[in-house]
Each structure stands twice: as C-alpha cells, then as structure tokens.
N, C-alpha and C. Protein backbone atom coordinates (compact mmCIF):
# COMPACT_ATOMS: atom_id res chain seq x y z
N UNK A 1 0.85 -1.17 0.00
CA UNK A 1 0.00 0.00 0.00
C UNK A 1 0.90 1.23 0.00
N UNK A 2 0.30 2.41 -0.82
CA UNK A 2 1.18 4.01 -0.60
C UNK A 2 0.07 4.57 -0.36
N UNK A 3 1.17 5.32 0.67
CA UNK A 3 0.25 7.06 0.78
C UNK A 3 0.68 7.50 -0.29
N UNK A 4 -0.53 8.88 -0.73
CA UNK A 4 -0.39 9.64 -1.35
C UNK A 4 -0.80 11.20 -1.10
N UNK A 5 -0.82 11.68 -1.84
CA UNK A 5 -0.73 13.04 -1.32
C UNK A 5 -2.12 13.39 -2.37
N UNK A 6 -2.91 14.42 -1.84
CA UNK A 6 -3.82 14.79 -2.85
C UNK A 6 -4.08 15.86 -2.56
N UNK A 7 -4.78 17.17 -3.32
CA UNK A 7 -5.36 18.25 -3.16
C UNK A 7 -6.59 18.70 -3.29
N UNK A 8 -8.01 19.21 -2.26
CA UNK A 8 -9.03 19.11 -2.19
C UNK A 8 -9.49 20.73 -2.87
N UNK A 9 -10.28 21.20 -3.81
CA UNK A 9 -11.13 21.85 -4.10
C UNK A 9 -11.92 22.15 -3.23
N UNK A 10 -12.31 23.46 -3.24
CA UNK A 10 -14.09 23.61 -2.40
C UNK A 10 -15.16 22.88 -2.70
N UNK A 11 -15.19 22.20 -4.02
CA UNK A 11 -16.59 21.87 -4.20
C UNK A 11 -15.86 19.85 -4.56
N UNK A 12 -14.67 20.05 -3.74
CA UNK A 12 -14.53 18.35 -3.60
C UNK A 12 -13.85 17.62 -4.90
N UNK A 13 -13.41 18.46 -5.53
CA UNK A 13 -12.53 18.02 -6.18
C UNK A 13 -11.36 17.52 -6.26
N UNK A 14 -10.15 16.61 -6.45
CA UNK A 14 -8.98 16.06 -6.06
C UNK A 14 -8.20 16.32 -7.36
N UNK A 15 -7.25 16.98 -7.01
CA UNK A 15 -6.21 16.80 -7.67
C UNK A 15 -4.82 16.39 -7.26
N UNK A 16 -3.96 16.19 -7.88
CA UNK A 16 -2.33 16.03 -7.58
C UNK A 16 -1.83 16.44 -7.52
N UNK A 17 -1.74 17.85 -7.86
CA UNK A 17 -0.54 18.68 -6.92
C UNK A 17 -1.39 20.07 -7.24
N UNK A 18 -0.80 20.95 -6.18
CA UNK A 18 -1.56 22.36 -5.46
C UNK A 18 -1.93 23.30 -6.98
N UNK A 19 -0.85 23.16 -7.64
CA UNK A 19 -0.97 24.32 -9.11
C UNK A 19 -2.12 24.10 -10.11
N UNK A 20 -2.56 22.60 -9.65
CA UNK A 20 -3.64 22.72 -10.51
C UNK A 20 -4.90 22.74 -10.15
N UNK A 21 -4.84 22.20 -8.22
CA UNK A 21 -5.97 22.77 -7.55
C UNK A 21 -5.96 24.36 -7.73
N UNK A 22 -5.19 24.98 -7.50
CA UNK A 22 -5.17 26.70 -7.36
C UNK A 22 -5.93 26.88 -8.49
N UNK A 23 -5.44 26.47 -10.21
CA UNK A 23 -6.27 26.94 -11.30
C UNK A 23 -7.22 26.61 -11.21
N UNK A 24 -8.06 25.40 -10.93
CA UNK A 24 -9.35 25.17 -10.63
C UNK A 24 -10.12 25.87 -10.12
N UNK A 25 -9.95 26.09 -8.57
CA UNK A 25 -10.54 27.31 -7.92
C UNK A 25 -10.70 28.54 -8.50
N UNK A 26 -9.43 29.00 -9.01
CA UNK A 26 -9.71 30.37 -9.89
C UNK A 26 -10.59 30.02 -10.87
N UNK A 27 -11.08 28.97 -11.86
CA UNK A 27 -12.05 28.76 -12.53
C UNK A 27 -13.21 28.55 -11.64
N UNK A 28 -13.51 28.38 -10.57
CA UNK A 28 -14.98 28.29 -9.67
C UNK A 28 -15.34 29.78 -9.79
N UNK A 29 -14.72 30.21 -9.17
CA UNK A 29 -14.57 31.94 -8.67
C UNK A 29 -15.69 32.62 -9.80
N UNK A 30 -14.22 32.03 -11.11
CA UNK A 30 -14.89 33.26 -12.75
C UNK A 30 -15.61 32.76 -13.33
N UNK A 31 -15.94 31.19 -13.34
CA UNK A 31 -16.57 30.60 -13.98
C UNK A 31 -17.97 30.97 -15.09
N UNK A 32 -18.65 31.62 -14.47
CA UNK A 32 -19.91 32.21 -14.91
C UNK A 32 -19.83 33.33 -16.12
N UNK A 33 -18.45 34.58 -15.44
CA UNK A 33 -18.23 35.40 -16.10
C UNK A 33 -17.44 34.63 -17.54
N UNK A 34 -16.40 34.08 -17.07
CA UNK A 34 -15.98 33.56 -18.31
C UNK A 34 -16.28 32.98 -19.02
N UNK A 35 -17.20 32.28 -18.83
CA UNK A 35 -18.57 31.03 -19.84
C UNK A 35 -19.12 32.95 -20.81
N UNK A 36 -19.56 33.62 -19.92
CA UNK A 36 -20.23 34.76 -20.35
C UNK A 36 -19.74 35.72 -21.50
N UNK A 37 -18.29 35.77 -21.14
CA UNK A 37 -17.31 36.33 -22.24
C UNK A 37 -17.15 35.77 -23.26
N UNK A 38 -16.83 34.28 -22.97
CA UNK A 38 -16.74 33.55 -24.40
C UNK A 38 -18.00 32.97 -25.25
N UNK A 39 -18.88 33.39 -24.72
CA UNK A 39 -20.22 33.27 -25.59
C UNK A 39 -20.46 34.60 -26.39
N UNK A 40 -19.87 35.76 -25.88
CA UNK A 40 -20.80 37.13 -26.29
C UNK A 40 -19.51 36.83 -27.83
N UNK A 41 -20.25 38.44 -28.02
CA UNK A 41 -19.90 38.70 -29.88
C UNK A 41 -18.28 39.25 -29.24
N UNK A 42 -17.87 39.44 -28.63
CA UNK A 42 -16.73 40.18 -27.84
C UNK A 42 -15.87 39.14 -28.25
N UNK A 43 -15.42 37.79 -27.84
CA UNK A 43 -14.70 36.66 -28.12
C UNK A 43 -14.42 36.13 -29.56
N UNK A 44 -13.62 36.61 -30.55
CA UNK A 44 -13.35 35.94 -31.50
C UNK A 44 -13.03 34.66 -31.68
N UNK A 45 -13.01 33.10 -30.55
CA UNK A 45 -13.05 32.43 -30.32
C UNK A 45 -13.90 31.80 -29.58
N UNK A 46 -15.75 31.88 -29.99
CA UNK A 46 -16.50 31.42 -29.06
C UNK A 46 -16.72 29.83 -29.72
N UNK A 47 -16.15 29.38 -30.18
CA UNK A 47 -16.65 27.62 -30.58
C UNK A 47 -15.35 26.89 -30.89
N UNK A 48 -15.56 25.30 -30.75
CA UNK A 48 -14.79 24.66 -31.09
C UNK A 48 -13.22 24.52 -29.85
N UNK A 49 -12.25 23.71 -30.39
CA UNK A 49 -10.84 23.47 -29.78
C UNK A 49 -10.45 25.40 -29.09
N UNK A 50 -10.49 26.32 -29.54
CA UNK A 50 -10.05 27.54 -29.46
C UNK A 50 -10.52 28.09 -28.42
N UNK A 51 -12.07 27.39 -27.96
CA UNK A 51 -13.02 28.23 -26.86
C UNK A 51 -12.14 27.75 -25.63
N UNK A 52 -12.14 26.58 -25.42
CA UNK A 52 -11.28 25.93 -24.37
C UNK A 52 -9.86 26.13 -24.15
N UNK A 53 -9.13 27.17 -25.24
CA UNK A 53 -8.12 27.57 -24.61
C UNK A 53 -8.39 28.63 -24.21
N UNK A 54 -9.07 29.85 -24.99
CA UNK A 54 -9.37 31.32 -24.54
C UNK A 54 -9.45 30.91 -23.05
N UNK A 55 -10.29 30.11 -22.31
CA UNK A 55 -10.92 29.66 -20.92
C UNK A 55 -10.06 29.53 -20.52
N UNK A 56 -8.67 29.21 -20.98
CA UNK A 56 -7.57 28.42 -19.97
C UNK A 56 -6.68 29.48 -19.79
N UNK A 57 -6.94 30.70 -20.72
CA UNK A 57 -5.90 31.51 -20.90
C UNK A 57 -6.37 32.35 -19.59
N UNK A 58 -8.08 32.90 -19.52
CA UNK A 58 -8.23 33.53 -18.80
C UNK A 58 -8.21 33.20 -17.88
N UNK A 59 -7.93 32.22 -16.97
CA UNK A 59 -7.54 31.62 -15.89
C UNK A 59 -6.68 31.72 -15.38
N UNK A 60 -5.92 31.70 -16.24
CA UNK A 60 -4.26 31.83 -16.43
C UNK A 60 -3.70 33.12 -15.88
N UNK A 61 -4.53 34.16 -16.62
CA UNK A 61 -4.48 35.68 -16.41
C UNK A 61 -4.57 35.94 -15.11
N UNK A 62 -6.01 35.44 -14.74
CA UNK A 62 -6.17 36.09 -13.05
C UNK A 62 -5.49 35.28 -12.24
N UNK A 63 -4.76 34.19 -12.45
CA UNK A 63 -3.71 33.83 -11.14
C UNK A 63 -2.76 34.61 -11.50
N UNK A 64 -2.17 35.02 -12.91
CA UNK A 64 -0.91 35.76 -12.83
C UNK A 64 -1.00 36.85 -12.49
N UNK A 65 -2.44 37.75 -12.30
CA UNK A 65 -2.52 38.78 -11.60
C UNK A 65 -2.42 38.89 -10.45
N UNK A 66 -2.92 37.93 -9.55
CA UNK A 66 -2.87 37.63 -7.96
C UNK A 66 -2.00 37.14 -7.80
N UNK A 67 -1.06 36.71 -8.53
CA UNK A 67 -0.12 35.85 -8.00
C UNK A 67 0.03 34.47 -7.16
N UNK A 68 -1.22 33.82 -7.43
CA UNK A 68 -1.15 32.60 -7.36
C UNK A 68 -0.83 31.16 -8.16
C-alpha cells in the first residue's frame, strides 16, 4: 500500500498537486463570467478546440494577476 498526497477543491474536487488545484478554484470563482465572455460577440473564439483555450488563458491571467 502508498500514501499519497492529494489536493481538495471547495466543491470536492482532487487533484495532484496544489498548481492545478489553485487553477481550478480560480475557474470556480470566474466561472460564470468567463462562460459569459466567451459566448458574447466580444470573443473571437467562441466555438470549437479555441473556446477551451481562450478559458484556460483567462484563468491563467487572473492567477498571474494575484499571484497565485
């Protein structure tokens, strides 16, 4: 048997190491807004492979703003 190490989400999610719990959470937080952005006429990437990075990018953004 191993221990392991895991990382808990607010809403109970597990991940494996803290950097990708942290992005998660920051996606709980914006979630709504950013579904919201990338639907409007504003997003030149609202469909397909491209929507799901815009999402990852802006995620991306507000931890590198907070510094998490």
């Amino acid at each position: 048997m191993e221990q392991v190490t895991a990382f808990k989400a607010s809403d109970g999610a597990l991940f494996s190491n803290s950097d990708d719990c942290q992005g998660y959470e920051i996606s709980l937080l914006w979630r709504s807004r950013i579904d919201e952005f990338t639907a409007s006429g504003l997003n030149p990437y609202s469909s397909g492979i491209q929507s799901g990075m815009c999402k990852k990018i802006i995620v991306s953004w507000e931890r590198f703003k907070t510094g998490t």
